[in-house]
C-alpha atoms as a PDB file:
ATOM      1  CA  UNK A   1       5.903  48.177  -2.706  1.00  0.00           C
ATOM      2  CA  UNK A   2       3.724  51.130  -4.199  1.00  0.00           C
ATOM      3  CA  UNK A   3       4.786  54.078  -2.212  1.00  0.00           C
ATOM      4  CA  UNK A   4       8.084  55.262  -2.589  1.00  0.00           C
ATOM      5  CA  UNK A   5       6.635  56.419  -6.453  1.00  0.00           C
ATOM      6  CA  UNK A   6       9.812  54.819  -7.943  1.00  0.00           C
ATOM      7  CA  UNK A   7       7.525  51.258  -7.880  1.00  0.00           C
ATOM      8  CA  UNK A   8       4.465  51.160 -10.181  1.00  0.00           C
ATOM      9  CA  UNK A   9       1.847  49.288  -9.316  1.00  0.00           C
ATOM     10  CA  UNK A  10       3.094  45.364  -9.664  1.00  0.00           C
ATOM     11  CA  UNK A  11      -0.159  44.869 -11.252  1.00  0.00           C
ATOM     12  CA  UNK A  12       0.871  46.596 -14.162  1.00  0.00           C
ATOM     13  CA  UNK A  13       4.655  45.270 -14.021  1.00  0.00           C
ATOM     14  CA  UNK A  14       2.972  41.963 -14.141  1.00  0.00           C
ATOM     15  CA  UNK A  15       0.965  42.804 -17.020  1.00  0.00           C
ATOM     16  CA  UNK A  16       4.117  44.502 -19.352  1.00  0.00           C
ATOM     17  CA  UNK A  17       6.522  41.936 -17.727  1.00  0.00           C
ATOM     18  CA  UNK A  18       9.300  43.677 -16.667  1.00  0.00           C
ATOM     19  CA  UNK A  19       9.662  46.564 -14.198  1.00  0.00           C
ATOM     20  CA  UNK A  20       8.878  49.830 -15.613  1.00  0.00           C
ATOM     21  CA  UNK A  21      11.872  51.791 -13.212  1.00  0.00           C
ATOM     22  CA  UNK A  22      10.966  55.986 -13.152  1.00  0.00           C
ATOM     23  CA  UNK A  23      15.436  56.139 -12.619  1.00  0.00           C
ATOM     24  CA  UNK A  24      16.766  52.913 -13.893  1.00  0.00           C
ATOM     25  CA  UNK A  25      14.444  50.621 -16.218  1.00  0.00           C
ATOM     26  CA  UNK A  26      17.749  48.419 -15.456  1.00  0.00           C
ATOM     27  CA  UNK A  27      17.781  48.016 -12.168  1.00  0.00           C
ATOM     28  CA  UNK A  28      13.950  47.585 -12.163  1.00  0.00           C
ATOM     29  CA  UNK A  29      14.543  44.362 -14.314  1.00  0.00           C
ATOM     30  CA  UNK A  30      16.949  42.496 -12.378  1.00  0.00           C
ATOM     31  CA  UNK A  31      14.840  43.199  -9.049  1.00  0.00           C
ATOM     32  CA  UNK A  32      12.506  41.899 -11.147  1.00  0.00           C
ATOM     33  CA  UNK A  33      13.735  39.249 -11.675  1.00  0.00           C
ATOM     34  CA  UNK A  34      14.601  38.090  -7.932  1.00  0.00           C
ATOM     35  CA  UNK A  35      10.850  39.422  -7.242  1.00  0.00           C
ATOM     36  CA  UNK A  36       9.096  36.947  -9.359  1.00  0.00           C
END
């Protein structure tokens, strides 16, 4: 998921933990959450 530019790289979501969203930081954390 690392082309719509609204996903960062998961590597680096894996590293900080949870998703860094560019809209919602929110939303990025519960998809997150189902993700992992």
């Amino acid at each position: 998921m690392t082309g719509t530019g609204k996903w960062i790289v998961h590597n680096d979501a894996d590293r900080q933990g949870p998703w860094r969203f560019s809209d919602e930081p929110r939303s990025v954390t519960r998809k997150s959450n189902m993700h992992s």
